[in-house]
Protein backbone atom coordinates (compact mmCIF):
# COMPACT_ATOMS: atom_id res chain seq x y z
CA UNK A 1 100.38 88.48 94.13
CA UNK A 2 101.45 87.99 97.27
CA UNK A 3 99.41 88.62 100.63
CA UNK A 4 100.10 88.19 104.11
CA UNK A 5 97.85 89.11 106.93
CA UNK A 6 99.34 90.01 110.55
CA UNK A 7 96.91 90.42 113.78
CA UNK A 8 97.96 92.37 116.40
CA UNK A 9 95.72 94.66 118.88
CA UNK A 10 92.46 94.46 116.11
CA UNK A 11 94.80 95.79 113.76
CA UNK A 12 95.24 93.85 110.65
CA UNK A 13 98.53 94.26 108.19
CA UNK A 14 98.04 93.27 104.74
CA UNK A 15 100.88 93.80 102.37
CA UNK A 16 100.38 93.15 98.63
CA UNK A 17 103.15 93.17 96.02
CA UNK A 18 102.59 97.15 95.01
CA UNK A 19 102.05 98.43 98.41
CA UNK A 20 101.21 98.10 102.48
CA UNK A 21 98.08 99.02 103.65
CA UNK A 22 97.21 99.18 108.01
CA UNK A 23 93.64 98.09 107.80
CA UNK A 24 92.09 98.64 111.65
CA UNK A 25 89.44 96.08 111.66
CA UNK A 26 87.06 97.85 114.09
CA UNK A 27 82.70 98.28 113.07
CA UNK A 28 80.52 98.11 110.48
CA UNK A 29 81.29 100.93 108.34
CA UNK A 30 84.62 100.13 108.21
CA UNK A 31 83.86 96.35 107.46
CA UNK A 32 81.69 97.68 104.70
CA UNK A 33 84.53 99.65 103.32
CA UNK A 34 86.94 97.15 102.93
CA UNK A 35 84.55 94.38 101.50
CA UNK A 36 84.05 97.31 98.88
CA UNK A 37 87.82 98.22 98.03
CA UNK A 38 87.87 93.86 98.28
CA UNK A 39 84.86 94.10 96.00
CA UNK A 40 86.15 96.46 93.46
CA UNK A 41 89.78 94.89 93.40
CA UNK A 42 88.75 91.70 92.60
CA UNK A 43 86.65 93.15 89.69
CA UNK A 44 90.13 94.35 88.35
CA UNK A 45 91.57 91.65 88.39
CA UNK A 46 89.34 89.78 86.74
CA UNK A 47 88.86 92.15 84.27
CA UNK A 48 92.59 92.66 83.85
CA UNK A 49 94.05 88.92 84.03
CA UNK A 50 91.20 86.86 83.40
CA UNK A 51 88.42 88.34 81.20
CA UNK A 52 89.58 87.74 78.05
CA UNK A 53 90.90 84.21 78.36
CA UNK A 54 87.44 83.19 79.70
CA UNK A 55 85.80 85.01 76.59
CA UNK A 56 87.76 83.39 74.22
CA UNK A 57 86.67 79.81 75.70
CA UNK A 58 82.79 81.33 76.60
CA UNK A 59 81.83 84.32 76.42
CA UNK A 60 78.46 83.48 78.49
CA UNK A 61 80.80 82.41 81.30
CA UNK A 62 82.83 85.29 81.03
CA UNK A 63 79.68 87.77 80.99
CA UNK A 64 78.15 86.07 84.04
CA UNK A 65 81.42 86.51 85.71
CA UNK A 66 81.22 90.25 84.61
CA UNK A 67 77.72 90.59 85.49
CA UNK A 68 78.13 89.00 89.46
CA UNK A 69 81.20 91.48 89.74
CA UNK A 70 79.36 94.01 89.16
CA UNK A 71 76.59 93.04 91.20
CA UNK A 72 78.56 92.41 94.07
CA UNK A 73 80.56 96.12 93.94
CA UNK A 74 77.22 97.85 93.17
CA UNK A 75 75.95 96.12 96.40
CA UNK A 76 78.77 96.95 98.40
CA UNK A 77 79.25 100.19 97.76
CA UNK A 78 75.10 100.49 98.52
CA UNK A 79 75.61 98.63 102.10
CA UNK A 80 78.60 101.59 103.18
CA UNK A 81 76.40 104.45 102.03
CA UNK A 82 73.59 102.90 103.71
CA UNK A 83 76.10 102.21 106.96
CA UNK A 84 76.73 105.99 106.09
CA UNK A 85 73.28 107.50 106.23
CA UNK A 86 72.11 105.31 109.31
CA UNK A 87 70.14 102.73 107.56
């Protein structure tokens, strides 16, 4: 994968293999939302390219891995509804 990041006027241009995407880098919310879709991305990757390689050579490494991941989306999806609601 490929990814190459632009700034111009607090825009930010990232383009990825499968697809551009403008990202305007502006507040809280927003940098909640992308450390989410970040977040949940890399989970899918992991899970897609790198899960069962690690599992073969430890699956208590590979678990852990799993388990953070899923920490880390669960907490940021919590930190944009909390942006969200005010909190």
């Amino acid at each position: 994968m490929n990814i190459a990041s632009r700034k111009k006027d607090n825009l930010e241009r990232t383009m990825r293999t499968d697809f551009p995407v403008l990202i305007e880098a502006n507040g809280a919310l927003r940098t909640a939302q992308h450390a989410d879709a970040y977040a949940n991305q890399l989970r899918d990757e992991f899970n897609t390219l790198l899960f069962a390689a690690i599992a073969r050579t430890d699956k208590h490494v590979a678990g852990r891995f799993t388990s953070l991941l899923n920490e880390l989306c669960v907490m940021t999806g919590s930190t944009v509804n909390n942006i969200r609601k005010g909190r």
